[in-house]
ModelCIF file with pLDDT and N, C-alpha, C, O atoms, coordinates in Angstrom:
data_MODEL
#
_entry.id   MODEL 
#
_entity.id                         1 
_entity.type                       polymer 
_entity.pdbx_number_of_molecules   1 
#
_entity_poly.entity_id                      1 
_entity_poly.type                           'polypeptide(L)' 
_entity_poly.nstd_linkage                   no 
_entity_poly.nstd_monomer                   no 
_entity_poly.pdbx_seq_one_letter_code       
;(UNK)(UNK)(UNK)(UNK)(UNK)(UNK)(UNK)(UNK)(UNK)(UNK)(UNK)(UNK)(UNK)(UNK)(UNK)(UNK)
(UNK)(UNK)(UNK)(UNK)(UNK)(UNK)(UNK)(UNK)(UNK)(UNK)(UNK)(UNK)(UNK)(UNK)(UNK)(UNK)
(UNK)(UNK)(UNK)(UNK)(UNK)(UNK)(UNK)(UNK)(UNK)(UNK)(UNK)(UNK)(UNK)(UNK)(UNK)
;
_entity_poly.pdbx_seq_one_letter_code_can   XXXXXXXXXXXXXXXXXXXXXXXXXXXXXXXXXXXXXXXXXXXXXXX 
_entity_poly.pdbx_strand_id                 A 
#
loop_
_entity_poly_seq.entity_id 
_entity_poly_seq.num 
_entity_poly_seq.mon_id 
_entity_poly_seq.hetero 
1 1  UNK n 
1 2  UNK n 
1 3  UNK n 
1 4  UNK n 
1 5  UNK n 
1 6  UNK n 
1 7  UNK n 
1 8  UNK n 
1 9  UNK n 
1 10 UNK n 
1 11 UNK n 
1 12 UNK n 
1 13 UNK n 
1 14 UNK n 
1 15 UNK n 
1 16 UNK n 
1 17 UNK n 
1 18 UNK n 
1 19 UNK n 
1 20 UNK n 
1 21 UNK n 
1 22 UNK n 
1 23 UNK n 
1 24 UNK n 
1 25 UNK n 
1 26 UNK n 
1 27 UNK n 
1 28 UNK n 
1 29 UNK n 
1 30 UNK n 
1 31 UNK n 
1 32 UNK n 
1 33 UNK n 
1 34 UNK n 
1 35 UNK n 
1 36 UNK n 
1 37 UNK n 
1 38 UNK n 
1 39 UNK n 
1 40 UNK n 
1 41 UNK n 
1 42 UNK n 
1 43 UNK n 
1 44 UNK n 
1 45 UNK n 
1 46 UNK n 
1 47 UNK n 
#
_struct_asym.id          A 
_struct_asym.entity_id   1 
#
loop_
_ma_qa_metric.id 
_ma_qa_metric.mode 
_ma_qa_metric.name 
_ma_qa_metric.software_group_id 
_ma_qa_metric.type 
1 global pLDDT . pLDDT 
2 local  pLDDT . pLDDT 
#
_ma_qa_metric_global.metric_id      1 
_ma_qa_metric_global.metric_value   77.38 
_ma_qa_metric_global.model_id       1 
_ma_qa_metric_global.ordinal_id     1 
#
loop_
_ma_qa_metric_local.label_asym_id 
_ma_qa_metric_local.label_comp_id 
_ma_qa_metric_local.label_seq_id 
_ma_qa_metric_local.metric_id 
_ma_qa_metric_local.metric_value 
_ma_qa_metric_local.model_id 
_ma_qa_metric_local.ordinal_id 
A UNK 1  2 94.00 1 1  
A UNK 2  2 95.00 1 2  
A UNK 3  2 95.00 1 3  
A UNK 4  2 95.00 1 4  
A UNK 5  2 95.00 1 5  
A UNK 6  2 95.00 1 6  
A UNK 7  2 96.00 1 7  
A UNK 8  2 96.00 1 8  
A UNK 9  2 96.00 1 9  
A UNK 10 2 97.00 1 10 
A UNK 11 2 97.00 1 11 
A UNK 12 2 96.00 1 12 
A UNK 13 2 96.00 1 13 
A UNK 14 2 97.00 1 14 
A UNK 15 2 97.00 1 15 
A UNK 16 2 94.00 1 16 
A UNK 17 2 95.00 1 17 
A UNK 18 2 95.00 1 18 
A UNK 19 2 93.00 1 19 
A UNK 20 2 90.00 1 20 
A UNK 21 2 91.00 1 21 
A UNK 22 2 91.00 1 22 
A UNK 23 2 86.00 1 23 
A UNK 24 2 72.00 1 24 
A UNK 25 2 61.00 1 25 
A UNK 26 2 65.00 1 26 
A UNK 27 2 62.00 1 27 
A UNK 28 2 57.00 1 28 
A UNK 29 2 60.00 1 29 
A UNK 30 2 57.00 1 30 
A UNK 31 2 59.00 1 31 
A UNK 32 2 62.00 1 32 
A UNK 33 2 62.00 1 33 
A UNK 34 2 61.00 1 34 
A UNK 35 2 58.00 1 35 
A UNK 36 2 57.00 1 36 
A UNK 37 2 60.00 1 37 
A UNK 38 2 56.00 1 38 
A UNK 39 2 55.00 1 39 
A UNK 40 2 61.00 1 40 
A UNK 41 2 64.00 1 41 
A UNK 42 2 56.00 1 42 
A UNK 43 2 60.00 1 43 
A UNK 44 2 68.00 1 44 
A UNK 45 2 65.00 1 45 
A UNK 46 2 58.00 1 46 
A UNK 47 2 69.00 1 47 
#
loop_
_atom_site.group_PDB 
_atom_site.id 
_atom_site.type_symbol 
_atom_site.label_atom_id 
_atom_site.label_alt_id 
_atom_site.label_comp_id 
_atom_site.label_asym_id 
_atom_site.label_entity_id 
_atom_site.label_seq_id 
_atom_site.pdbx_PDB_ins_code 
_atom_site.Cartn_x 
_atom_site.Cartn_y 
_atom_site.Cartn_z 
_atom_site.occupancy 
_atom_site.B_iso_or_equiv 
_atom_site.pdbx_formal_charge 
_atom_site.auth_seq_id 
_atom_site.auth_comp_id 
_atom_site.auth_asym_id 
_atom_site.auth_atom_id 
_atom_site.pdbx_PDB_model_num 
ATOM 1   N N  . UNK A 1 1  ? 0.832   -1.204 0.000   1.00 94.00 ? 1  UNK A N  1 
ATOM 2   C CA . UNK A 1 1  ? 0.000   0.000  0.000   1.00 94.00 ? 1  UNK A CA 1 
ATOM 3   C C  . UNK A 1 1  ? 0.865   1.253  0.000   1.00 94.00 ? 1  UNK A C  1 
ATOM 4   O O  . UNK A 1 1  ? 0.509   2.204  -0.696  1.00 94.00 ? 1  UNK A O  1 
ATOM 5   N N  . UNK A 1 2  ? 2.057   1.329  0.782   1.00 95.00 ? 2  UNK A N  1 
ATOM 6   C CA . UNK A 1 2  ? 2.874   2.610  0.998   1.00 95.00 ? 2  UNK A CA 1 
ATOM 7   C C  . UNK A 1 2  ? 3.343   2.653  -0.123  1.00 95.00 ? 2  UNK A C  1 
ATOM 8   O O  . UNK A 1 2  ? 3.372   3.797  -0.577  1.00 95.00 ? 2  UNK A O  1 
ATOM 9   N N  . UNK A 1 3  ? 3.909   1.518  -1.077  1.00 95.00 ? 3  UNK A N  1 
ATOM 10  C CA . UNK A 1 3  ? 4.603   1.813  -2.911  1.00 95.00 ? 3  UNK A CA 1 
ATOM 11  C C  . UNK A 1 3  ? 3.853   2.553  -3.993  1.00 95.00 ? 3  UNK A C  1 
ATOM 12  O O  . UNK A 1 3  ? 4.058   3.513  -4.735  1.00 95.00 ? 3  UNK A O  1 
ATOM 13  N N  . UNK A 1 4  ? 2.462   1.287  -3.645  1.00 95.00 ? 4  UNK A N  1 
ATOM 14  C CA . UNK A 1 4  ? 1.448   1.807  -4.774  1.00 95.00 ? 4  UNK A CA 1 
ATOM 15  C C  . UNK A 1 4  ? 0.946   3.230  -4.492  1.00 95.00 ? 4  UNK A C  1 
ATOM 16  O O  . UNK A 1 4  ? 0.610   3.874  -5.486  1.00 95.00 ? 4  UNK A O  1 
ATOM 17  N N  . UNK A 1 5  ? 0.845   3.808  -3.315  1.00 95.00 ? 5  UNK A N  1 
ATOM 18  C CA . UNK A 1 5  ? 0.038   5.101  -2.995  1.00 95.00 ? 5  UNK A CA 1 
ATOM 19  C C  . UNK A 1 5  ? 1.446   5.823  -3.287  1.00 95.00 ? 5  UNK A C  1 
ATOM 20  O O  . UNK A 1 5  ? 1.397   6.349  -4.399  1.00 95.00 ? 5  UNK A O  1 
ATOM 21  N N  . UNK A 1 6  ? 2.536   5.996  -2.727  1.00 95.00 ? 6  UNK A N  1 
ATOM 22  C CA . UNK A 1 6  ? 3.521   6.777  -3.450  1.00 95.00 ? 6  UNK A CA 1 
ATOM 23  C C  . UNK A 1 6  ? 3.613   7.372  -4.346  1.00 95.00 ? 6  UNK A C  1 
ATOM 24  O O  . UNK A 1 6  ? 3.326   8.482  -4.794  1.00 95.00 ? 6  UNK A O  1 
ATOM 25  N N  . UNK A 1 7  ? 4.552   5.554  -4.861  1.00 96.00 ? 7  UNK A N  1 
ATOM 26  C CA . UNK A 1 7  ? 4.655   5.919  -6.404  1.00 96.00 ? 7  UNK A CA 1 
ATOM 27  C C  . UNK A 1 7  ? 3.933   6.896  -7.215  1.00 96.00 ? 7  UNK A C  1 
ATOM 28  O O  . UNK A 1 7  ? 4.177   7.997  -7.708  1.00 96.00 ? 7  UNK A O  1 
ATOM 29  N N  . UNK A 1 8  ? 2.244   5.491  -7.132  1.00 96.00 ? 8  UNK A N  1 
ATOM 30  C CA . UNK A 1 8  ? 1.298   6.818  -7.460  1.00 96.00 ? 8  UNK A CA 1 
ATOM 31  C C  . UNK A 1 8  ? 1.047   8.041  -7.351  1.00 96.00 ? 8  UNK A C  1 
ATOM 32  O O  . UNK A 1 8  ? 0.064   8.330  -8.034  1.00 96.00 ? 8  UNK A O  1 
ATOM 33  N N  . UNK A 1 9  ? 1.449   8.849  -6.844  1.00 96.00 ? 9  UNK A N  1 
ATOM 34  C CA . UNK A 1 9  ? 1.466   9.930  -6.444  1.00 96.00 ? 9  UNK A CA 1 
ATOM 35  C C  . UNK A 1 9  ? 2.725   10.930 -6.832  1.00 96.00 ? 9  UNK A C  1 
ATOM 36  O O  . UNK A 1 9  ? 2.565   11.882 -7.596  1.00 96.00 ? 9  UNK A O  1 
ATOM 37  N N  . UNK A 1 10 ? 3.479   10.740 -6.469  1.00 97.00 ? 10 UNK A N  1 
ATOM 38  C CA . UNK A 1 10 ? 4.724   11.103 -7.439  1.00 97.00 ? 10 UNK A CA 1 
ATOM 39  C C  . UNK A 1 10 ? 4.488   11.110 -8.232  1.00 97.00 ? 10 UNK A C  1 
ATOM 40  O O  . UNK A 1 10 ? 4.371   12.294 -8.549  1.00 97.00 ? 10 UNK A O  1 
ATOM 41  N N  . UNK A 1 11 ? 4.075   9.985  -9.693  1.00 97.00 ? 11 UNK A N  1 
ATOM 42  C CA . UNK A 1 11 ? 3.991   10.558 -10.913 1.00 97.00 ? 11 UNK A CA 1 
ATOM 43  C C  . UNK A 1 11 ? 2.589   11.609 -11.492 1.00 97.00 ? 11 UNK A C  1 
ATOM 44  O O  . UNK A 1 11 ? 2.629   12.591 -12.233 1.00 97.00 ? 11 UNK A O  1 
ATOM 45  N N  . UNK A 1 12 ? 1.359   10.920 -10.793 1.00 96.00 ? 12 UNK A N  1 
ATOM 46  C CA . UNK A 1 12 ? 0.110   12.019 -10.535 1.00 96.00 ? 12 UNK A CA 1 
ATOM 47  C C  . UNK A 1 12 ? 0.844   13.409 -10.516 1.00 96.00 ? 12 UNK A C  1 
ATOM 48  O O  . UNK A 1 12 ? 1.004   14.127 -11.503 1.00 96.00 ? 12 UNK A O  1 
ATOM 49  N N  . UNK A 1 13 ? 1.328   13.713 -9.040  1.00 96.00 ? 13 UNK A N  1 
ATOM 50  C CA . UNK A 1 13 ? 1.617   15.330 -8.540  1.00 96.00 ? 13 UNK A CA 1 
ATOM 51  C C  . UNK A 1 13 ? 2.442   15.733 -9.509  1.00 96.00 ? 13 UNK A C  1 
ATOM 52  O O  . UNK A 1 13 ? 2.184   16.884 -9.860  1.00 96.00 ? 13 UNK A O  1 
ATOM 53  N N  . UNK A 1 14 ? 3.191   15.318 -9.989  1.00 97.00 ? 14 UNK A N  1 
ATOM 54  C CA . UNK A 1 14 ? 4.480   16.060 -10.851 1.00 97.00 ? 14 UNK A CA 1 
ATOM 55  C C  . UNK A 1 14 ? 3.780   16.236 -12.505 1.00 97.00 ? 14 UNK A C  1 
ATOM 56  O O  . UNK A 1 14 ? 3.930   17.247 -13.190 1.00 97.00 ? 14 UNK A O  1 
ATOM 57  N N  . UNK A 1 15 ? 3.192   15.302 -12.826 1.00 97.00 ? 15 UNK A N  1 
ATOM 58  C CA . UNK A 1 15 ? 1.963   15.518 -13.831 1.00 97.00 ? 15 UNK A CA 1 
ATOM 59  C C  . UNK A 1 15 ? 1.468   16.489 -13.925 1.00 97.00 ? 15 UNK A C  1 
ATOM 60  O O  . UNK A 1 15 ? 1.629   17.242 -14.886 1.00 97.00 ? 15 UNK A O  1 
ATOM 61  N N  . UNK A 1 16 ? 0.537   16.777 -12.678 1.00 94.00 ? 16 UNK A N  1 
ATOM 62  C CA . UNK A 1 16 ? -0.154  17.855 -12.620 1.00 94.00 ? 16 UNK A CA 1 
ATOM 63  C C  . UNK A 1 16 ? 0.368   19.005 -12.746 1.00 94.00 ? 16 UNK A C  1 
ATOM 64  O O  . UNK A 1 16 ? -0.095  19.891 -13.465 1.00 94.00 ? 16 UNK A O  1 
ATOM 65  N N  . UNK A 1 17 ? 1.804   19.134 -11.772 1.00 95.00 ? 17 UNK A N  1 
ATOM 66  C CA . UNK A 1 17 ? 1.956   20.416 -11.707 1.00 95.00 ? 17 UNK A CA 1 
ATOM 67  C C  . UNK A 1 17 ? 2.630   20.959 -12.907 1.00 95.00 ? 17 UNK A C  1 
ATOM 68  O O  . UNK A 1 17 ? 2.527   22.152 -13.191 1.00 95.00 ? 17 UNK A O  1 
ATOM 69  N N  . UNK A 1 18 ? 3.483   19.922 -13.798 1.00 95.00 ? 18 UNK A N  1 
ATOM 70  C CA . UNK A 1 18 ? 3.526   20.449 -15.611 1.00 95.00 ? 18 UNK A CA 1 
ATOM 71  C C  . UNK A 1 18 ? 2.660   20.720 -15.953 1.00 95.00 ? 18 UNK A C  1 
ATOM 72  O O  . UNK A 1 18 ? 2.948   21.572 -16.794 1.00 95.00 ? 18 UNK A O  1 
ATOM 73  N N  . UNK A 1 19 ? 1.583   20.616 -15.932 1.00 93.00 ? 19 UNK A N  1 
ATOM 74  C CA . UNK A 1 19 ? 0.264   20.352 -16.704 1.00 93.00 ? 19 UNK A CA 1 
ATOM 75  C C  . UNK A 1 19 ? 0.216   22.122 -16.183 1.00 93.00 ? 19 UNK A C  1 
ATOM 76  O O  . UNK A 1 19 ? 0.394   23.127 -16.871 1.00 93.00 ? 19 UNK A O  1 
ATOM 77  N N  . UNK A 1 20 ? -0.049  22.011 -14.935 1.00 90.00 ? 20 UNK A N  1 
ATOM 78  C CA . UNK A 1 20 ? -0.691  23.905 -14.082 1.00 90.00 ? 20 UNK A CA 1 
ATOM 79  C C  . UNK A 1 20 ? 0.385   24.674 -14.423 1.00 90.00 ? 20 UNK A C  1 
ATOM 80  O O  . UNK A 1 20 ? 0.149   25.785 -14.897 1.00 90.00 ? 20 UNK A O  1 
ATOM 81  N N  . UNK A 1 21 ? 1.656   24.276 -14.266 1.00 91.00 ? 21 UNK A N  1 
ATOM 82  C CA . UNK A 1 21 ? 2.416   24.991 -15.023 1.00 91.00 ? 21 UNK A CA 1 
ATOM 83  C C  . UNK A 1 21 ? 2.778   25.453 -16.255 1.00 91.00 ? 21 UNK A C  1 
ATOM 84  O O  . UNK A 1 21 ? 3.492   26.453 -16.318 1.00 91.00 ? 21 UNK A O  1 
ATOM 85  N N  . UNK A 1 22 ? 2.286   24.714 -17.579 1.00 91.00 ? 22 UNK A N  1 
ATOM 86  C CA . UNK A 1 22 ? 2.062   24.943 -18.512 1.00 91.00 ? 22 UNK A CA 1 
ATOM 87  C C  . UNK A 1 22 ? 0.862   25.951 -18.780 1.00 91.00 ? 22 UNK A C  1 
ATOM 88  O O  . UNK A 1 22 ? 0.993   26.771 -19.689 1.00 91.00 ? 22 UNK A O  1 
ATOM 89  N N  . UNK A 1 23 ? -0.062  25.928 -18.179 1.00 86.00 ? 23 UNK A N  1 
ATOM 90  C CA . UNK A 1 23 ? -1.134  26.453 -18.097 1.00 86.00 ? 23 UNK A CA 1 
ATOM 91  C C  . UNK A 1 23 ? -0.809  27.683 -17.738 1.00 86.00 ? 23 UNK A C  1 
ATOM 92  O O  . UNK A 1 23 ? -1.293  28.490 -18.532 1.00 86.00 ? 23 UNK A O  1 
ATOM 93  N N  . UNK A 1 24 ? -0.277  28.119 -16.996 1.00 72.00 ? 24 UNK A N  1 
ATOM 94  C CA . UNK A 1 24 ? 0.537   29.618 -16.448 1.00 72.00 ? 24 UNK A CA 1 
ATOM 95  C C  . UNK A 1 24 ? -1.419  30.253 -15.884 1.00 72.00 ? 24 UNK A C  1 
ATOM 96  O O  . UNK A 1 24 ? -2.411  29.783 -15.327 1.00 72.00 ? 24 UNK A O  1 
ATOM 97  N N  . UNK A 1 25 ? -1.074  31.225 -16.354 1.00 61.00 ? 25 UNK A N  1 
ATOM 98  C CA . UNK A 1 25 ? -2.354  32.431 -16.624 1.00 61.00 ? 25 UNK A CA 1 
ATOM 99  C C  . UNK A 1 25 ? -3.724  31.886 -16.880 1.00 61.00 ? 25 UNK A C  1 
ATOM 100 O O  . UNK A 1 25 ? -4.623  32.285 -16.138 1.00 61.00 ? 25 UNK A O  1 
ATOM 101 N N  . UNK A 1 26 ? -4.013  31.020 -17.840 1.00 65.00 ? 26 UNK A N  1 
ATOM 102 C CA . UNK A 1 26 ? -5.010  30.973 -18.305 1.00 65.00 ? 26 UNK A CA 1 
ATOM 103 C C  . UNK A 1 26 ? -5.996  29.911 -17.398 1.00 65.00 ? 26 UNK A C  1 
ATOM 104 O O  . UNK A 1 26 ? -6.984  29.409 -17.934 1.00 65.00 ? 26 UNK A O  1 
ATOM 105 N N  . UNK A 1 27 ? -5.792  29.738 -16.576 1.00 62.00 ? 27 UNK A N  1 
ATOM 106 C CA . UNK A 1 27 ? -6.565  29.328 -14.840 1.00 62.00 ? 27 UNK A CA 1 
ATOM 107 C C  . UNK A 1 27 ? -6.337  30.068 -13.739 1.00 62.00 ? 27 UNK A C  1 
ATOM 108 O O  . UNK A 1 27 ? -5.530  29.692 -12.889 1.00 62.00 ? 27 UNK A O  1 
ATOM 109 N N  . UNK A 1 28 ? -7.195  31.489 -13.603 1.00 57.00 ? 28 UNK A N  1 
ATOM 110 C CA . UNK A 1 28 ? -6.993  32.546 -13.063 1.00 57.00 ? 28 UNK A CA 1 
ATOM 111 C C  . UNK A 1 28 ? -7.238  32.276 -11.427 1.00 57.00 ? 28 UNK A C  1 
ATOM 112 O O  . UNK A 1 28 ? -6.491  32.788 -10.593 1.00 57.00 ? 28 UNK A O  1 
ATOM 113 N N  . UNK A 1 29 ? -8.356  31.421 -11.061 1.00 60.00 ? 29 UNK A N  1 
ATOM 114 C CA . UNK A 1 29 ? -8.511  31.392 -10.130 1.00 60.00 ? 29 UNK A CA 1 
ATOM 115 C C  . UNK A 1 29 ? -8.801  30.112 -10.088 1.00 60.00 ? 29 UNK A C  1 
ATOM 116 O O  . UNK A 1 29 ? -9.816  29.852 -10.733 1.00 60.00 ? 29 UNK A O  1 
ATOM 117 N N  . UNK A 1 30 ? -7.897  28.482 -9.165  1.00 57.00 ? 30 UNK A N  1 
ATOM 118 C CA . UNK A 1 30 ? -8.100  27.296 -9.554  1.00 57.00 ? 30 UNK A CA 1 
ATOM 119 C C  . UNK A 1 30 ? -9.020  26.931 -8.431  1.00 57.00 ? 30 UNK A C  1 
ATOM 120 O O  . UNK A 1 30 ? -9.365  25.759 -8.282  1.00 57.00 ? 30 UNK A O  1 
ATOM 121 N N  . UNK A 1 31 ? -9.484  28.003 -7.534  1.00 59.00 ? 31 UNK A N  1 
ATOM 122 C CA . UNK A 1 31 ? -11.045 27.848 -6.842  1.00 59.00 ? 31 UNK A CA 1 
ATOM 123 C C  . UNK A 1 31 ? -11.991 27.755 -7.305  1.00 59.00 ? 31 UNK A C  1 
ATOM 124 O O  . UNK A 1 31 ? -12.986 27.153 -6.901  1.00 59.00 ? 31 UNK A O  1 
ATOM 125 N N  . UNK A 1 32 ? -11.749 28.654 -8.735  1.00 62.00 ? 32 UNK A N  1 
ATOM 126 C CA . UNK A 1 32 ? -13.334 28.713 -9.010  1.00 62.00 ? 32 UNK A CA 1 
ATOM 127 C C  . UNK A 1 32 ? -13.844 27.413 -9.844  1.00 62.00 ? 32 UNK A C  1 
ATOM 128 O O  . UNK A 1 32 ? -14.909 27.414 -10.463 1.00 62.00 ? 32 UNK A O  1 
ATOM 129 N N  . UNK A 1 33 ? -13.009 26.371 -9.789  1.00 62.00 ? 33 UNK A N  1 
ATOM 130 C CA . UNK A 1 33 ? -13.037 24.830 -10.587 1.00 62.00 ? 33 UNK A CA 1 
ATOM 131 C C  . UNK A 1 33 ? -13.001 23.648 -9.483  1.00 62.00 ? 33 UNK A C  1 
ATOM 132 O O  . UNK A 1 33 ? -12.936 22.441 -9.716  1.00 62.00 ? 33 UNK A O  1 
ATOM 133 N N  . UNK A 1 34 ? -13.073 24.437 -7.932  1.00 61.00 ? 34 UNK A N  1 
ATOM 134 C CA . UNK A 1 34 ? -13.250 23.666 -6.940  1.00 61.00 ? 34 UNK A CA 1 
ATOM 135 C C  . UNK A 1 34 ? -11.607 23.000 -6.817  1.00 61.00 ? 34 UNK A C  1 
ATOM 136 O O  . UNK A 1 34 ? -11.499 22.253 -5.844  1.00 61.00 ? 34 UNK A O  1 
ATOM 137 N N  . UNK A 1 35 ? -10.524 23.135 -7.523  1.00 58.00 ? 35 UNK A N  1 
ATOM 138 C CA . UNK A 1 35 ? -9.228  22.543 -7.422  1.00 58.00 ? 35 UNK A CA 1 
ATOM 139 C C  . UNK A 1 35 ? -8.412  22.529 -5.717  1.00 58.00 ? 35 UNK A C  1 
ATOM 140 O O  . UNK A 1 35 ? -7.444  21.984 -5.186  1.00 58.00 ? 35 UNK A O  1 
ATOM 141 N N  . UNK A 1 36 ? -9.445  23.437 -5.361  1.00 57.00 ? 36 UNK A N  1 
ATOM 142 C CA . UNK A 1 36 ? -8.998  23.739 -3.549  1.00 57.00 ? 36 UNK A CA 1 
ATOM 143 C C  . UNK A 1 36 ? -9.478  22.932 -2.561  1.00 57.00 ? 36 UNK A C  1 
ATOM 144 O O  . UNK A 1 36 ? -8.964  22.524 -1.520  1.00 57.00 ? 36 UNK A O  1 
ATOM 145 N N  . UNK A 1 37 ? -10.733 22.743 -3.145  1.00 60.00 ? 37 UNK A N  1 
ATOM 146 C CA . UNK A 1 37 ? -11.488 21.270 -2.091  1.00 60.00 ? 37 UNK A CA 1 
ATOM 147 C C  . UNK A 1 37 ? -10.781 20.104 -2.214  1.00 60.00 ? 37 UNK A C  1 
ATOM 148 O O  . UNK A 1 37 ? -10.892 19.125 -1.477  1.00 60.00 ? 37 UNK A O  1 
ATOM 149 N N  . UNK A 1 38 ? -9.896  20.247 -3.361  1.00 56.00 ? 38 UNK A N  1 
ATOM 150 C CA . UNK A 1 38 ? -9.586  18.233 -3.176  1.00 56.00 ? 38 UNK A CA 1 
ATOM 151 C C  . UNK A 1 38 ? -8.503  18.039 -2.021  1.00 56.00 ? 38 UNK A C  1 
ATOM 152 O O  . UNK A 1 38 ? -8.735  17.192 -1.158  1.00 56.00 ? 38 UNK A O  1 
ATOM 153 N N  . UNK A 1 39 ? -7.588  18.625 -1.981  1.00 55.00 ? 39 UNK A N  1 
ATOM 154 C CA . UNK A 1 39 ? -6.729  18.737 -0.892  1.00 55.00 ? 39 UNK A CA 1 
ATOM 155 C C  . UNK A 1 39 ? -7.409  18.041 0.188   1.00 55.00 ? 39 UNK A C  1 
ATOM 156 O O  . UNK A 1 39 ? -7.141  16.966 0.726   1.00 55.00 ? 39 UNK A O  1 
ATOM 157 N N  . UNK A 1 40 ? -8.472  18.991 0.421   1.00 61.00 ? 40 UNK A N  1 
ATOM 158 C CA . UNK A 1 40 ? -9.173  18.339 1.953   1.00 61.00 ? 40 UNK A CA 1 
ATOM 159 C C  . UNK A 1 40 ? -9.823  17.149 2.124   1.00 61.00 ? 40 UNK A C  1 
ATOM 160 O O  . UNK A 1 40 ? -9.944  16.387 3.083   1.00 61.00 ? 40 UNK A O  1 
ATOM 161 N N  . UNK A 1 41 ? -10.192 17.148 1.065   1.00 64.00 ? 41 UNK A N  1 
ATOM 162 C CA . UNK A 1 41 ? -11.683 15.982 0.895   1.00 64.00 ? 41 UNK A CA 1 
ATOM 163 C C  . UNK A 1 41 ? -11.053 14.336 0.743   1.00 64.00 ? 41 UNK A C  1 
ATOM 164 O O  . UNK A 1 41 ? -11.676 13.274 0.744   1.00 64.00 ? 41 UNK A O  1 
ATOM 165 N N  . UNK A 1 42 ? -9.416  14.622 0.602   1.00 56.00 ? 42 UNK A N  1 
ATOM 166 C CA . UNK A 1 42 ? -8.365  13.670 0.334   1.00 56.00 ? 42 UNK A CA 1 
ATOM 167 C C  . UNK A 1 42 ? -7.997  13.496 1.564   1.00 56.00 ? 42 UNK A C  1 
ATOM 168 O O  . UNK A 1 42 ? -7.471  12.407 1.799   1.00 56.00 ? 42 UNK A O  1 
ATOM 169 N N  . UNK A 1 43 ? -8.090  14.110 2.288   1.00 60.00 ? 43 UNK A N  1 
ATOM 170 C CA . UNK A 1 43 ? -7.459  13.910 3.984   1.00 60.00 ? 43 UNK A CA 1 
ATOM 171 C C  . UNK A 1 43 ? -8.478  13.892 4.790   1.00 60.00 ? 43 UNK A C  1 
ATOM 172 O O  . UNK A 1 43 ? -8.285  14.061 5.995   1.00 60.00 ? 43 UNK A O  1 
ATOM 173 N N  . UNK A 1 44 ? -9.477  13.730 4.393   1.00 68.00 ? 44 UNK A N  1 
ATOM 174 C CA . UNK A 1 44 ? -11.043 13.146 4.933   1.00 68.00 ? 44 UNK A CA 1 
ATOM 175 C C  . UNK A 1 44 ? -11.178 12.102 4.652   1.00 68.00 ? 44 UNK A C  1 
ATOM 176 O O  . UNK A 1 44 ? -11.682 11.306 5.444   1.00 68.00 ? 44 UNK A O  1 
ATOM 177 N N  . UNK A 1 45 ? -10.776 11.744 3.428   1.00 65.00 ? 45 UNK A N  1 
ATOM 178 C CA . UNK A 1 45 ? -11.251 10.004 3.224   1.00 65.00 ? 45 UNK A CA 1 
ATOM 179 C C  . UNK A 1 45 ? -10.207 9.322  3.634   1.00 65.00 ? 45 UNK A C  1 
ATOM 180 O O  . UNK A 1 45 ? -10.576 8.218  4.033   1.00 65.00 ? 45 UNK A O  1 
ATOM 181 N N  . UNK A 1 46 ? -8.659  9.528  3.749   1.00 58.00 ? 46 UNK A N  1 
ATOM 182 C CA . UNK A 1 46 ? -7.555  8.792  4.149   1.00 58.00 ? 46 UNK A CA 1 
ATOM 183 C C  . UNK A 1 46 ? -8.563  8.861  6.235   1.00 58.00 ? 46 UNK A C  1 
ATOM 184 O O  . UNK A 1 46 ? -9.002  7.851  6.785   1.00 58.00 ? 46 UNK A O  1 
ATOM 185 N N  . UNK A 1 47 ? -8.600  9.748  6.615   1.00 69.00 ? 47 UNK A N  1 
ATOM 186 C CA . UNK A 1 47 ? -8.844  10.299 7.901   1.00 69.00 ? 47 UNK A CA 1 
ATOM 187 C C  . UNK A 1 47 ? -9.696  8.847  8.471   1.00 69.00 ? 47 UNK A C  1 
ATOM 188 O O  . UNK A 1 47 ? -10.147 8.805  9.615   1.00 69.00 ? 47 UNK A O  1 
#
């Protein structure tokens, strides 16, 4: 469980953040797409 959730995750997060980083500007506010709730709602269901 600690490899697969890792791993996973490492390549997910670093994904993403090319991805938001590529994106620069043109996602002005990544609240208004709810991108701020997952954080939590991820440490609610691990919780």
């Amino acid at each position: 469980a600690f490899l697969l959730t890792g791993v996973g995750i490492l390549l997910c997060w670093n994904a993403g953040t090319l991805a938001g980083a590529l994106a620069g500007g043109a996602i002005a506010d990544p609240g208004t797409l709810g991108l701020d709730a997952i954080f939590p709602a991820v440490f609610l269901a691990l919780l």
